[in-house]
Protein backbone atom coordinates (compact mmCIF):
# COMPACT_ATOMS: atom_id res chain seq x y z
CA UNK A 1 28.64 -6.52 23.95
CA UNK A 2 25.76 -4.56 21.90
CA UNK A 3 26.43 -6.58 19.56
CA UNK A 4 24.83 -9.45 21.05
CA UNK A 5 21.70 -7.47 21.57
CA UNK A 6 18.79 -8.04 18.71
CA UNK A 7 17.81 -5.38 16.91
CA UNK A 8 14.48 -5.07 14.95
CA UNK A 9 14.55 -2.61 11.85
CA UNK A 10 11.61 -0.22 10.53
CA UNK A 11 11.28 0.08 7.33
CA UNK A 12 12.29 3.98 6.59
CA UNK A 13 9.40 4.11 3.97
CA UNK A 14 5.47 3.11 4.12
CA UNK A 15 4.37 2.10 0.66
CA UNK A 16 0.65 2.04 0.44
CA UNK A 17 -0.33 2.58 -3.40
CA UNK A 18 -0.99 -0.06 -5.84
CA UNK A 19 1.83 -2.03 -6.21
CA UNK A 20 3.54 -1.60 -3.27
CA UNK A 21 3.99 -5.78 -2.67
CA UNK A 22 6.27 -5.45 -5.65
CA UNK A 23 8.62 -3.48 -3.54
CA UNK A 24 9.30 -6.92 -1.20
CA UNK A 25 11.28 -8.05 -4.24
CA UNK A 26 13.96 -5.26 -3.24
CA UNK A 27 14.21 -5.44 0.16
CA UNK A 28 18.02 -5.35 1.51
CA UNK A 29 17.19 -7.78 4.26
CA UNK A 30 18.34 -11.39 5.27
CA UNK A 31 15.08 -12.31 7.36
CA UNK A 32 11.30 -11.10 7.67
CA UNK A 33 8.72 -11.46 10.57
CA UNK A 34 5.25 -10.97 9.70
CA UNK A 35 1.65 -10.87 11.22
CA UNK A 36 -0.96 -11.03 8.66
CA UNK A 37 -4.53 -11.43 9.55
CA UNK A 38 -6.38 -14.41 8.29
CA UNK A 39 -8.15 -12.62 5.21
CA UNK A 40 -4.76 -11.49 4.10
CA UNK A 41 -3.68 -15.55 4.10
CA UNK A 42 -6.84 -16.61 2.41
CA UNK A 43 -6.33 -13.97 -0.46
CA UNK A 44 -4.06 -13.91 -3.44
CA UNK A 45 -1.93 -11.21 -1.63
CA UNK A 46 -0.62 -13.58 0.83
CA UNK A 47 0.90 -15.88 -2.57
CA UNK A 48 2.17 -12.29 -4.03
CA UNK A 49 4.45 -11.81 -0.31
CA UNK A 50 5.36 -14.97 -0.17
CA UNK A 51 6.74 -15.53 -3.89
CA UNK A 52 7.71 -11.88 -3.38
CA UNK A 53 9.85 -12.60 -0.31
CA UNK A 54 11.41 -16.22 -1.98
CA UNK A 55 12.61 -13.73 -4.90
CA UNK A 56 14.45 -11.44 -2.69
CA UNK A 57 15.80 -14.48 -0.96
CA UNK A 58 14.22 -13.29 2.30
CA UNK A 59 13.87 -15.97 5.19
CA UNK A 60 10.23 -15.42 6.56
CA UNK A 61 8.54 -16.24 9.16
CA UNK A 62 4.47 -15.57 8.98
CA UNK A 63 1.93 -15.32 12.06
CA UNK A 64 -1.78 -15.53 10.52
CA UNK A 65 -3.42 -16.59 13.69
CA UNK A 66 -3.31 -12.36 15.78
CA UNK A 67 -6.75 -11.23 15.99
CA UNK A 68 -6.84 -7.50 15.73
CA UNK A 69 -4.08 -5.75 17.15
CA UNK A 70 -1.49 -7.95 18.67
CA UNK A 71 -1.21 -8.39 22.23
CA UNK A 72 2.55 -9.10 23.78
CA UNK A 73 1.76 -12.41 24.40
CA UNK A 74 0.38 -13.20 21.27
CA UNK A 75 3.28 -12.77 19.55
């Protein structure tokens, strides 16, 4: 019966140095939910994640419209 139960995974490492959107390349994951403000989508980063993401054949899902820190509903 868990089993039926959705689970959300955390990352077990923060990378925060230069290159760190590399490492979405070698993620060991099927799917990806993000929430990315709008000067993240309007910069080249957001193209780096998403061809990133499309290499490691990583379904994605991308939320650009949050304002600061989301609220419950928001998401």
């Amino acid at each position: 019966m868990l089993n039926l139960i959705p689970r959300i995974h955390f990352p077990n490492e923060v990378a925060i140095k230069r290159g760190s959107l590399l490492r979405l390349k070698y993620f060991d994951s099927k799917r990806a939910f993000l929430i990315i403000s709008k000067s993240i989508e309007s910069s080249n980063a957001y193209d780096k994640i998403i061809s990133y993401l499309k290499d490691a054949k990583i379904e994605s899902k991308i939320v650009s419209d949050a304002s600061g820190d989301p609220t419950r509903d928001s998401v």
